[in-house]
Protein backbone atom coordinates (compact mmCIF):
# COMPACT_ATOMS: atom_id res chain seq x y z
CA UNK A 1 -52.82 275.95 219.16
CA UNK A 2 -52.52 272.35 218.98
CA UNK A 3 -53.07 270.03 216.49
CA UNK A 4 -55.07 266.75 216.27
CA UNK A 5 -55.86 264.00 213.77
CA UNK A 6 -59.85 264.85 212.52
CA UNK A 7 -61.84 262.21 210.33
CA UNK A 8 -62.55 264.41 206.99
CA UNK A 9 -64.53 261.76 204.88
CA UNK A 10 -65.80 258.44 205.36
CA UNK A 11 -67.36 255.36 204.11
CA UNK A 12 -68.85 252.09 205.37
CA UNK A 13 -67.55 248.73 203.70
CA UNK A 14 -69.71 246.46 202.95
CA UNK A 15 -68.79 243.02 201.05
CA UNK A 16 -69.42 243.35 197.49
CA UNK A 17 -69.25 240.44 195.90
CA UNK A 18 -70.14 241.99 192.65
CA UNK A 19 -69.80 245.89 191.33
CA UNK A 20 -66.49 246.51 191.78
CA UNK A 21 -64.70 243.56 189.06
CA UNK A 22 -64.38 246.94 186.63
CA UNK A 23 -61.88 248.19 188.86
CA UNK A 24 -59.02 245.92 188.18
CA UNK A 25 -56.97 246.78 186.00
CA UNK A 26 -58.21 250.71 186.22
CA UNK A 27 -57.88 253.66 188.35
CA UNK A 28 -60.61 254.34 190.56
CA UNK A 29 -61.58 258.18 191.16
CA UNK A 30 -63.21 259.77 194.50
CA UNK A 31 -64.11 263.15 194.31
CA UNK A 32 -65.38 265.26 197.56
CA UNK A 33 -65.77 268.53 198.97
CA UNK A 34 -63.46 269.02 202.39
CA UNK A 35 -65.08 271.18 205.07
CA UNK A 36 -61.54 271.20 207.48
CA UNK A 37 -58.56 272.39 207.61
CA UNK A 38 -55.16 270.70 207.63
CA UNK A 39 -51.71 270.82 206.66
CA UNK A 40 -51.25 266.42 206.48
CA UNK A 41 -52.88 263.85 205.38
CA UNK A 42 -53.68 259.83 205.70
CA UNK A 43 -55.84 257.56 204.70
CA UNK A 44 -57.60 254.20 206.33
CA UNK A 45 -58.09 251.50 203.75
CA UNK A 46 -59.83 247.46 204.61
CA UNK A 47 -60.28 244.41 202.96
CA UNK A 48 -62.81 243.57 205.65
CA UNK A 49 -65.11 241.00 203.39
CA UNK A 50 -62.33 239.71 201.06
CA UNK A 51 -61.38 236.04 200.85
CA UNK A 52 -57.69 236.94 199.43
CA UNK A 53 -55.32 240.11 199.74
CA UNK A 54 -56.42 242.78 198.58
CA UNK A 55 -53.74 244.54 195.81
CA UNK A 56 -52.97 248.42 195.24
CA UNK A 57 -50.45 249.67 193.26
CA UNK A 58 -50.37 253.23 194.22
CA UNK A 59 -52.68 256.12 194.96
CA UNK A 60 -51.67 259.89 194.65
CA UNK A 61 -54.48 262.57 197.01
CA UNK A 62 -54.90 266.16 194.73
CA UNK A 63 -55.96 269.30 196.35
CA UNK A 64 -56.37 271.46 193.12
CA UNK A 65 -53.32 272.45 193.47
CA UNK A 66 -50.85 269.81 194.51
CA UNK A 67 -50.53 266.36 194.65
CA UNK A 68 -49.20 263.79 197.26
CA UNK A 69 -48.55 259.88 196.70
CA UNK A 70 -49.58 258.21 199.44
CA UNK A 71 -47.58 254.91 201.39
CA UNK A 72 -47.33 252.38 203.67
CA UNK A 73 -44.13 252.01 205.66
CA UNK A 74 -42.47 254.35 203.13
CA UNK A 75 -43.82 251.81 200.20
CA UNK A 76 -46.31 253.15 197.77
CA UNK A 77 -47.92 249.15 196.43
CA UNK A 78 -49.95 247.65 199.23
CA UNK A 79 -50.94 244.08 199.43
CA UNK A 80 -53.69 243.94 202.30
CA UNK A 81 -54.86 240.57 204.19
CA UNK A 82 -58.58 239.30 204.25
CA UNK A 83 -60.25 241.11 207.39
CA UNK A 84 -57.56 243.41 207.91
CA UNK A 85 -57.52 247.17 207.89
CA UNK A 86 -54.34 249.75 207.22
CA UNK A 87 -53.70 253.52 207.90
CA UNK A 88 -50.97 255.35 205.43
CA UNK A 89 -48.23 257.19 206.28
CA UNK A 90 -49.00 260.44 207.10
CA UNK A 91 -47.82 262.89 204.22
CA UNK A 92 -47.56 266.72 203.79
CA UNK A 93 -50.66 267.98 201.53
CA UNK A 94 -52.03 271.07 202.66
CA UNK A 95 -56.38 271.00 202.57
CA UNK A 96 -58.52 274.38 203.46
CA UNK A 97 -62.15 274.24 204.04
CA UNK A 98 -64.22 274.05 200.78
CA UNK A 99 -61.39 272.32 198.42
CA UNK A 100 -62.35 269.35 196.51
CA UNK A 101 -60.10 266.59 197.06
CA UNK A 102 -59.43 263.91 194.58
CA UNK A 103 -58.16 260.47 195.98
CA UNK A 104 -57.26 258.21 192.41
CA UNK A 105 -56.28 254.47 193.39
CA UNK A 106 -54.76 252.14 191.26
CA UNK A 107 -56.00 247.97 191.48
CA UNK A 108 -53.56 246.23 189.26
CA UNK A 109 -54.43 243.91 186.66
CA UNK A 110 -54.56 240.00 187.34
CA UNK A 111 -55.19 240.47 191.33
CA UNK A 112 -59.12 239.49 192.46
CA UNK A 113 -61.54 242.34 192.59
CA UNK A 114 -62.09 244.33 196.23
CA UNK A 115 -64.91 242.56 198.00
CA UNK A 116 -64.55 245.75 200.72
CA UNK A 117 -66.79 248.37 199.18
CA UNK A 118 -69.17 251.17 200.13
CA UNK A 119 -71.53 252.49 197.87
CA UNK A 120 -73.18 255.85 196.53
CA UNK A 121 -70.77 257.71 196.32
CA UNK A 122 -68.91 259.90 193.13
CA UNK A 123 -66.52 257.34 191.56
CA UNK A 124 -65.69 256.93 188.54
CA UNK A 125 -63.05 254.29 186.58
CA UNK A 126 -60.50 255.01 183.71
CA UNK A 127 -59.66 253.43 180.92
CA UNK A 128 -57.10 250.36 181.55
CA UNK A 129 -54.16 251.59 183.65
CA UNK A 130 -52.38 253.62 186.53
CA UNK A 131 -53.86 257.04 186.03
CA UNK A 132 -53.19 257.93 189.29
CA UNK A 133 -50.72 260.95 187.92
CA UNK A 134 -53.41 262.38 185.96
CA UNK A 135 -56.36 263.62 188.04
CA UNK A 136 -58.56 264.71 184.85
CA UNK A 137 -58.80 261.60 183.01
CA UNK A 138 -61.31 260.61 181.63
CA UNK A 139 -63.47 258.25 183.02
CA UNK A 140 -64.62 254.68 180.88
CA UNK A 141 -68.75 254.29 180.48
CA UNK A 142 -68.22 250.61 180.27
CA UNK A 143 -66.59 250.25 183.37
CA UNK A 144 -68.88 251.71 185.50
CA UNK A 145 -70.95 249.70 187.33
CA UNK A 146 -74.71 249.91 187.33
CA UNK A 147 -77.11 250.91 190.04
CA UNK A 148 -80.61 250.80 190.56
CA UNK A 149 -80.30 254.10 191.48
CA UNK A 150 -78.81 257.12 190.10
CA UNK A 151 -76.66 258.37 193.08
CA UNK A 152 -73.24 256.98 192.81
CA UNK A 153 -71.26 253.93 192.98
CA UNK A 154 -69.00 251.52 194.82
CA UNK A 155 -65.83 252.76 196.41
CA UNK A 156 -63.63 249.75 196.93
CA UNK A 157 -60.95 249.15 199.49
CA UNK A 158 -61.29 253.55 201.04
CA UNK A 159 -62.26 253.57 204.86
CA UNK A 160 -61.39 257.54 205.79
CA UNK A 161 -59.32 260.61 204.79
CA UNK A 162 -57.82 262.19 207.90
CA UNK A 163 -56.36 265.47 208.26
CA UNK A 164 -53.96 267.03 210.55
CA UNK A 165 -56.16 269.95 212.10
CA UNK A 166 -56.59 272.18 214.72
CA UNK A 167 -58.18 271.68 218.01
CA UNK A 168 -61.31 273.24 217.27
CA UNK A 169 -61.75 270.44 214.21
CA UNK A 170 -64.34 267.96 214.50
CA UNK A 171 -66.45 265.60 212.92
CA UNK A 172 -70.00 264.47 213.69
CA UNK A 173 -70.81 260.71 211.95
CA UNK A 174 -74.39 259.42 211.00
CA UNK A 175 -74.52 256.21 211.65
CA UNK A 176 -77.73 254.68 209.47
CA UNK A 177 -79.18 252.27 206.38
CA UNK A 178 -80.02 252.90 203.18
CA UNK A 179 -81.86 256.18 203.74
CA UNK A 180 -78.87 257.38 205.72
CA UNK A 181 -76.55 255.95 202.40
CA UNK A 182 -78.50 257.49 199.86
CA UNK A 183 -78.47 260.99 201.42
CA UNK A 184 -81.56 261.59 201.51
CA UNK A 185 -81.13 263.50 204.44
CA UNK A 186 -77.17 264.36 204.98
CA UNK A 187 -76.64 266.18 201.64
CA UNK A 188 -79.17 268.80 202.83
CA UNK A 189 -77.60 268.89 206.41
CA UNK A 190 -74.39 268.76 204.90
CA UNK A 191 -75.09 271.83 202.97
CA UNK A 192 -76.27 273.42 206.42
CA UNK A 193 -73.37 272.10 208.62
CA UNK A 194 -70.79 273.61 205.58
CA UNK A 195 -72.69 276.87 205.94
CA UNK A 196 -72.45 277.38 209.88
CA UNK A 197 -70.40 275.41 211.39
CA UNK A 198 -67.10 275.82 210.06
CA UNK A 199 -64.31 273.50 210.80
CA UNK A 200 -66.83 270.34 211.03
CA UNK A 201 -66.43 267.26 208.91
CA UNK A 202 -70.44 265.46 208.66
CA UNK A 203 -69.74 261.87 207.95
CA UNK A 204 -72.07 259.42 205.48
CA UNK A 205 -71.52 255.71 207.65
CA UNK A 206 -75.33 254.73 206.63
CA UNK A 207 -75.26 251.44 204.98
CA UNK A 208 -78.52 250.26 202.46
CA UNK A 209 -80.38 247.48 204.53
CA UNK A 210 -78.19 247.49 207.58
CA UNK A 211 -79.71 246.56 211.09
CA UNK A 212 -78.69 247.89 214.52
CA UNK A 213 -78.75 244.13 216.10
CA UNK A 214 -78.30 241.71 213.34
CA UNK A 215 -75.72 241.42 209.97
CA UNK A 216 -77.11 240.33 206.79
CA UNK A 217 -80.11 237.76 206.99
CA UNK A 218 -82.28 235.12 204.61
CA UNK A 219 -81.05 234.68 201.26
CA UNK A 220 -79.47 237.62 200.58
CA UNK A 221 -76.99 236.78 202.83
CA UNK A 222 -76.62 232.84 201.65
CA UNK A 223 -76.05 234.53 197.60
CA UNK A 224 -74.71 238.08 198.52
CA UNK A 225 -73.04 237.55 201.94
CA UNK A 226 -72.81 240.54 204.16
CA UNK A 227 -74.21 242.76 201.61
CA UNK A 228 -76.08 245.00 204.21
CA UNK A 229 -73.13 245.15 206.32
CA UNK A 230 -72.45 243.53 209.96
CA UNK A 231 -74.74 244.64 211.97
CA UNK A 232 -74.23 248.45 213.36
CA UNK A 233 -73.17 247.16 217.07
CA UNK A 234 -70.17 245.57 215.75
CA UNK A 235 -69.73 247.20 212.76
CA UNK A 236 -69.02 250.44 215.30
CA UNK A 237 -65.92 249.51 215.88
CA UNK A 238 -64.08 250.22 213.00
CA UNK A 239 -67.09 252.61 211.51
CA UNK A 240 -66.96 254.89 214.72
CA UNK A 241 -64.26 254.46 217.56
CA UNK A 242 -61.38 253.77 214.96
CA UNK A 243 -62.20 257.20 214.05
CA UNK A 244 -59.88 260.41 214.47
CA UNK A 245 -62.09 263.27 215.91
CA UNK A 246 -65.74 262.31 216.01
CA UNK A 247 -67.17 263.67 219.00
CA UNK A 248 -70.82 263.16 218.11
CA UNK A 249 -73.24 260.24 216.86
CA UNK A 250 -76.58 260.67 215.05
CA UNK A 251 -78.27 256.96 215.52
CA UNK A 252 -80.24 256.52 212.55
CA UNK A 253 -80.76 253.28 212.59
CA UNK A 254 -83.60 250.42 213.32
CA UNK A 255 -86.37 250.28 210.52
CA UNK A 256 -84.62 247.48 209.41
CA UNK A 257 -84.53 245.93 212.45
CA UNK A 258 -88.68 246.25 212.54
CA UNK A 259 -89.36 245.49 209.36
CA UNK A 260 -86.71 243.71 207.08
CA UNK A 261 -87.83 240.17 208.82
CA UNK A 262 -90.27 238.83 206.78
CA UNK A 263 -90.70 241.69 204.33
CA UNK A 264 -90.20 239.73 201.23
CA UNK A 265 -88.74 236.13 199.62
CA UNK A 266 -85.41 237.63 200.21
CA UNK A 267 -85.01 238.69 203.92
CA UNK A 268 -84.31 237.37 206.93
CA UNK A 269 -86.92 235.45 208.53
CA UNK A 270 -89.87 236.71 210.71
CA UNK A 271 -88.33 235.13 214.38
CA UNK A 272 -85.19 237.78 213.58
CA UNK A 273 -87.53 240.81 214.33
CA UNK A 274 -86.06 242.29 216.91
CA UNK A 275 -88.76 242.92 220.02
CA UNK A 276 -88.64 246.40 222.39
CA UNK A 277 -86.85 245.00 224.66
CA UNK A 278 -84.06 243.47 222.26
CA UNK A 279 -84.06 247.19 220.59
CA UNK A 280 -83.42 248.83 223.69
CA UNK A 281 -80.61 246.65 225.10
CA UNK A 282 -79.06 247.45 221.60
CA UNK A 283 -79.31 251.13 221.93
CA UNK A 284 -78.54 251.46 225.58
CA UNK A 285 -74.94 249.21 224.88
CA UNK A 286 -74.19 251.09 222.03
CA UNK A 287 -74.52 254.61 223.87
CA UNK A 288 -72.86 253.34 226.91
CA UNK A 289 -70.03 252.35 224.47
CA UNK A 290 -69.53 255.12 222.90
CA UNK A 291 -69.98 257.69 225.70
CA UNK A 292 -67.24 255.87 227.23
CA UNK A 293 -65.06 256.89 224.34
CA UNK A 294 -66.25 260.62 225.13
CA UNK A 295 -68.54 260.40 221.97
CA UNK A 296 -72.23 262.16 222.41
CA UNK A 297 -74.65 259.91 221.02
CA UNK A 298 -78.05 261.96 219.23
CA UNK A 299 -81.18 259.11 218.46
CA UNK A 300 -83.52 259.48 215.94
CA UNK A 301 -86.95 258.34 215.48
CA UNK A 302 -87.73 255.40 212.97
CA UNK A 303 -89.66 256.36 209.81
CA UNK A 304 -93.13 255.27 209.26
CA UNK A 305 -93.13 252.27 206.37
CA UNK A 306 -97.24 251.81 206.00
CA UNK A 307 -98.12 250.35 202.82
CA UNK A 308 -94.18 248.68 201.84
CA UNK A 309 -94.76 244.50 201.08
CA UNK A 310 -94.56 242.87 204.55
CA UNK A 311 -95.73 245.35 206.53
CA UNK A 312 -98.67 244.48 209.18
CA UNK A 313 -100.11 245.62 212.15
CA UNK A 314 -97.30 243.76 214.57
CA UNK A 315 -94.83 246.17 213.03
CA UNK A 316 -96.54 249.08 212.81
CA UNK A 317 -97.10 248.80 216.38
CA UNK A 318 -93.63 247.89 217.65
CA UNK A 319 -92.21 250.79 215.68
CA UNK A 320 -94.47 253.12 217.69
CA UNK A 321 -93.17 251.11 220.92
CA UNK A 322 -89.62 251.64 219.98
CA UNK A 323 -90.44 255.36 218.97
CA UNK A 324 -91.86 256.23 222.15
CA UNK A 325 -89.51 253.94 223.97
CA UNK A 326 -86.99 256.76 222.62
CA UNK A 327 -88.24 259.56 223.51
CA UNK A 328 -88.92 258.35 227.20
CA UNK A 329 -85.33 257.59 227.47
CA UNK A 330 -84.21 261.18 225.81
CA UNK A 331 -86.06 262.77 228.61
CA UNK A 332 -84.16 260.68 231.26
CA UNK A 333 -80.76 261.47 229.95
CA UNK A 334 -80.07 257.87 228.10
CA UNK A 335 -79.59 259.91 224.92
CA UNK A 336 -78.46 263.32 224.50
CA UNK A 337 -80.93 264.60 222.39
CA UNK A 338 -83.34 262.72 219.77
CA UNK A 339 -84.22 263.83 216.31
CA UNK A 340 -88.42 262.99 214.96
CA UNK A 341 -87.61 262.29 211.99
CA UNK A 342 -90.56 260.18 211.77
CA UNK A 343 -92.96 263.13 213.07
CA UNK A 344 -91.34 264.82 210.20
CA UNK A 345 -92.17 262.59 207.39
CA UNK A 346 -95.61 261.43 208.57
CA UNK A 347 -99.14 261.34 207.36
CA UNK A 348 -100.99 263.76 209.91
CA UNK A 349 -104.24 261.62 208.87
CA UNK A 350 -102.77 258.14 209.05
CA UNK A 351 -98.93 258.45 211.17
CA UNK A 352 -98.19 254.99 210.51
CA UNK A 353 -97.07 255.98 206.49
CA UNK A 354 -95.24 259.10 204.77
CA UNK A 355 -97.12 261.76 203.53
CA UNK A 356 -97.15 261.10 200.16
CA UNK A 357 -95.20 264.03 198.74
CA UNK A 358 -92.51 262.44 201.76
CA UNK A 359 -92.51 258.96 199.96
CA UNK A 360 -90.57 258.21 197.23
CA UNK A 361 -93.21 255.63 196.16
CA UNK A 362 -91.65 252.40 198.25
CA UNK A 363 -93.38 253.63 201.47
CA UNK A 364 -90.05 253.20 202.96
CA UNK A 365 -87.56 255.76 201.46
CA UNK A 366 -88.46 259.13 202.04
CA UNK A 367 -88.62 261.41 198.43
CA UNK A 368 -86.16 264.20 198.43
CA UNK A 369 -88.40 266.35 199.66
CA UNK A 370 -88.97 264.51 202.36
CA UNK A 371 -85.32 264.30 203.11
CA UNK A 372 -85.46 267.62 203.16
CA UNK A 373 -88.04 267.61 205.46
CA UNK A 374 -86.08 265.27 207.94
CA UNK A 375 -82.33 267.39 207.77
CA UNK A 376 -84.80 270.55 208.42
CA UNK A 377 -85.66 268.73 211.99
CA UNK A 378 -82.33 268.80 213.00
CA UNK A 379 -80.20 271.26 215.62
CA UNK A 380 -76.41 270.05 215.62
């Protein structure tokens, strides 16, 4: 049987401009669960928001069992340029379904901090220097960096983890925002997707904020810059066709697109709401894209948001536009296949807001229930 290159994990960078200064200086720790197979290994790293090189000075991959340092061009120090992207060498590490890999990364002291950085995720920091030999250290409280949420943190400069797989290998990405990023829906899929479908890596590429059409807006973007990511049709690129073996696409995004604009002191302004028609050009080039690269491409309904600051009656009604604008276009073949997630979630009484054992209290973010609810709606 042949073999073939098969995206394992993945994150989406977004700039951080703050979150990630504790990792100078320290070794930064991933930790997650494999669901492939493989006997090699490589990994994808970017500065893709920094304003100077980006500085490594080594990172070792454990399997539990063994270990493998990891280089580029047979050199184990990187030093990365602003807006570029690297893949390692490829090196001998063998993975099996269900292992939990560690990926330790060293950022050495005096260099500027990773603006490239994807968040939510299990990381955690040492104590000051290269711990990238010892996989159990123990991590330093002070250096993590706080979130508003208790989910994870920033993983700086980390793109992908590849693996050298069979044919059979795949992985499926979900392409989303911040309920996408927060897993409010994946970890329960992912639990499903490990259960039955063996051999199937389900990639996290949701991104807190992040709009199909548009890259960061208002004054978030003037204090934070692209701190909700470039906007999903370019941000594709590198997120999805740069990709080793994703042969499906669950489109999750848009309710930022609806109702971001004018939401709050913060956001973008009002005339950046995107209209039906704007909405549909952006879905119809970003299937037609990726079909062309052989990639199916699986929609998704957008969640009701009744009641979140912002909201009126314009957006409530273009959301149902765009939601039945999506399953019209399902029917016809545009898509190949659409997921309700906002049927799912939805007030029976009043469809325009989450039922409220759905809503996590924001009457945007679905509770974990109600993520629950939405991974429940889904046939992969």
């Amino acid at each position: 049987m042949g073999k073939k290159w098969v995206t394992a994990f993945a994150a989406a960078p977004r700039e951080a401009r703050m979150g990630t200064e504790g990792a100078v200086g320290r070794t930064v720790r991933l930790e997650t669960v494999i669901n492939l197979t493989g006997d090699a290994i490589r990994l994808r790293l970017g500065n893709l928001y920094g304003e100077t090189p980006m500085r490594i000075g080594g990172i070792s991959v454990w399997n539990g069992r063994n270990n493998a340092e990891i280089t580029f061009s047979g050199i184990a120090s990187l030093k990365l340029a602003p807006g570029h992207t690297i893949q390692s060498d490829e090196v001998y590490l063998p993975v099996h379904a269900g292992d939990r890999l560690q990926v330790l990364i060293y950022f050495p002291a005096g260099a500027p901090a990773p603006h490239s950085a994807s968040g939510v995720w299990q990381v955690v920091y040492s104590q000051p220097g290269d711990y990238t030999l010892q996989p159990d250290f123990l991590e330093d409280p002070a250096a993590q960096p706080q979130q508003d949420f208790p989910v994870g943190h920033p993983l700086p400069a980390l793109m992908d983890i590849e693996l050298l797989s069979d044919e059979k290998a795949r992985a499926i990405a979900c392409f989303g925002d911040s309920i996408t990023e927060m897993r409010l829906w994946t970890d329960p899929l992912e639990a499903q997707v490990r259960e039955t479908m063996k051999e199937t890596a389900l990639l996290n590429l949701g991104i807190g904020g992040n709009r199909l059409l548009l890259p960061t807006g208002g004054k978030f973007a003037e204090m934070m810059g692209e701190l909700f990511g470039m906007s999903g049709l370019k941000r594709m690129q590198w997120d999805l066709l740069e990709k080793s073996g994703i042969d499906t696409v669950i489109l999750a995004l848009g309710v930022n697109d609806v109702s971001q604009p004018g939401s709050g002191e913060f956001c973008p302004p009002v005339d950046e709401r995107c209209t039906l028609e704007t909405f549909a050009a952006g879905v119809s080039r970003t299937v037609l894209t990726l079909r062309k690269a052989g990639i199916r491409v699986i929609g998704c309904t957008i969640t009701p948001f009744g009641g979140m600051p912002g909201c009126c009656e314009e957006t409530l009604e273009l959301r149902r536009e765009i939601n039945a604008w999506l399953k019209r276009r399902t029917a016809a073949g545009e898509l190949d296949g659409l997921i309700d997630f906002a049927s799912a979630v939805a007030d029976p009484q009043d469809p325009d807001r989450m039922l409220p054992e759905y809503d996590s209290g924001d009457h945007l973010h679905p509770s974990k229930l109600g993520g629950e609810k939405m991974a429940a709606m889904i046939q992969l």
